[in-house]
Protein backbone atom coordinates (compact mmCIF):
# COMPACT_ATOMS: atom_id res chain seq x y z
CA UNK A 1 -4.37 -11.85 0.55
CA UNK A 2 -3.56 -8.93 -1.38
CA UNK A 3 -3.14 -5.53 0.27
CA UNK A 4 -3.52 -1.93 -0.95
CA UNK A 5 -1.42 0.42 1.25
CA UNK A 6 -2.25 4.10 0.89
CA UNK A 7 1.22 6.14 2.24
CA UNK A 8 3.23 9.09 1.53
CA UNK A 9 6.84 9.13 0.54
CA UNK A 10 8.26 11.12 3.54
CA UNK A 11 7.54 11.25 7.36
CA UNK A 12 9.44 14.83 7.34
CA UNK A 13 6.86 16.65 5.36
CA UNK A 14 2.96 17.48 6.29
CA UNK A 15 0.54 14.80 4.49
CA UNK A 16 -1.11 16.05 1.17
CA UNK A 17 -3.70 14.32 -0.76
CA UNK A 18 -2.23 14.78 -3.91
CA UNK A 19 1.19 13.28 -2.48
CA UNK A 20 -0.84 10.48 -2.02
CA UNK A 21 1.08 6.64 -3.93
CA UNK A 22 -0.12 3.74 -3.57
CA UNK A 23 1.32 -0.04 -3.18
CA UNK A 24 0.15 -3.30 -3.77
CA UNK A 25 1.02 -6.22 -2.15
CA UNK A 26 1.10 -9.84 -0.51
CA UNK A 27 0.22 -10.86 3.05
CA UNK A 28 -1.14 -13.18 5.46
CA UNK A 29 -2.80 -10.26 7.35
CA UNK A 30 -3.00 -6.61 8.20
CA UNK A 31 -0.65 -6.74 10.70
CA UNK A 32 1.82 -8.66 8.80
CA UNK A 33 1.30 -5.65 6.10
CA UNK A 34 2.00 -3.24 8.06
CA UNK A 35 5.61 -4.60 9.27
CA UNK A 36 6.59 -5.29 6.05
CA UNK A 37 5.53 -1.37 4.79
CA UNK A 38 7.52 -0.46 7.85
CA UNK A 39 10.61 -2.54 7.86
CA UNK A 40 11.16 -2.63 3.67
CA UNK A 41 9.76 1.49 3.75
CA UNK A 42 10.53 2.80 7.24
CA UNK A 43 10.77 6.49 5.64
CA UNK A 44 7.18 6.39 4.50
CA UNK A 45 3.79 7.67 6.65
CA UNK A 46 1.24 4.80 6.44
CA UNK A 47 -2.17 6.75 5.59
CA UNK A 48 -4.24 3.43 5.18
CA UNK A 49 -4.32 -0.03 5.05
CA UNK A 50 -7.37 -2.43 2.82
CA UNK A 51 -7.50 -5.70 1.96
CA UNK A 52 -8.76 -6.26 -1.43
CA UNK A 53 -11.39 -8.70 -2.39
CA UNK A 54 -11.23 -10.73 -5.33
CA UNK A 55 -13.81 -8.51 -6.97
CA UNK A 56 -11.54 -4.91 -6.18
CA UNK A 57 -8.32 -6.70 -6.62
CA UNK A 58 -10.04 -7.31 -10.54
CA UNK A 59 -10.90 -3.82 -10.62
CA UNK A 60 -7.66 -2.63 -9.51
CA UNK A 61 -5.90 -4.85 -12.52
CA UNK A 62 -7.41 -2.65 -14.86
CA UNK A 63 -5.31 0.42 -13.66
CA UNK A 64 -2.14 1.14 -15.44
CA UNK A 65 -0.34 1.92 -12.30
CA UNK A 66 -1.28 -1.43 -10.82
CA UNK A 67 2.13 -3.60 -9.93
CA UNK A 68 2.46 -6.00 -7.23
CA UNK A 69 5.40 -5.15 -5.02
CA UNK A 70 7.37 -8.05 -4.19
CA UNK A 71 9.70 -8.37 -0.71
């Protein structure tokens, strides 16, 4: 399933919507998400974590800024 992991760059700093990145990537399950955001990223503050559909993860091709991140 592919994930779409909403986090900002720095745990030092106070959270700011426009600080805001994004990350796409493959997992069996939130939870395994989340470690691997955690243990590849441990500097960045996890905002959100959604599981795309097939019908978003279509959508969210279309973006130029869309790249699956690989582990």
């Amino acid at each position: 399933m592919t994930f779409k992991v909403y986090y900002q760059p720095s745990k030092k700093s106070n959270p700011k919507r426009e600080n805001t990145h994004v990350m796409y990537f493959e997992a069996k399950d939130e939870v395994e998400a989340r470690h691997l955001v955690e243990t590849y990223f441990p500097e960045y503050n996890v905002e959100f974590i959604e599981a795309l559909d097939e019908a978003t993860l279509e959508y969210e091709k279309q973006s130029v800024n869309f790249k699956l991140t690989e582990f």
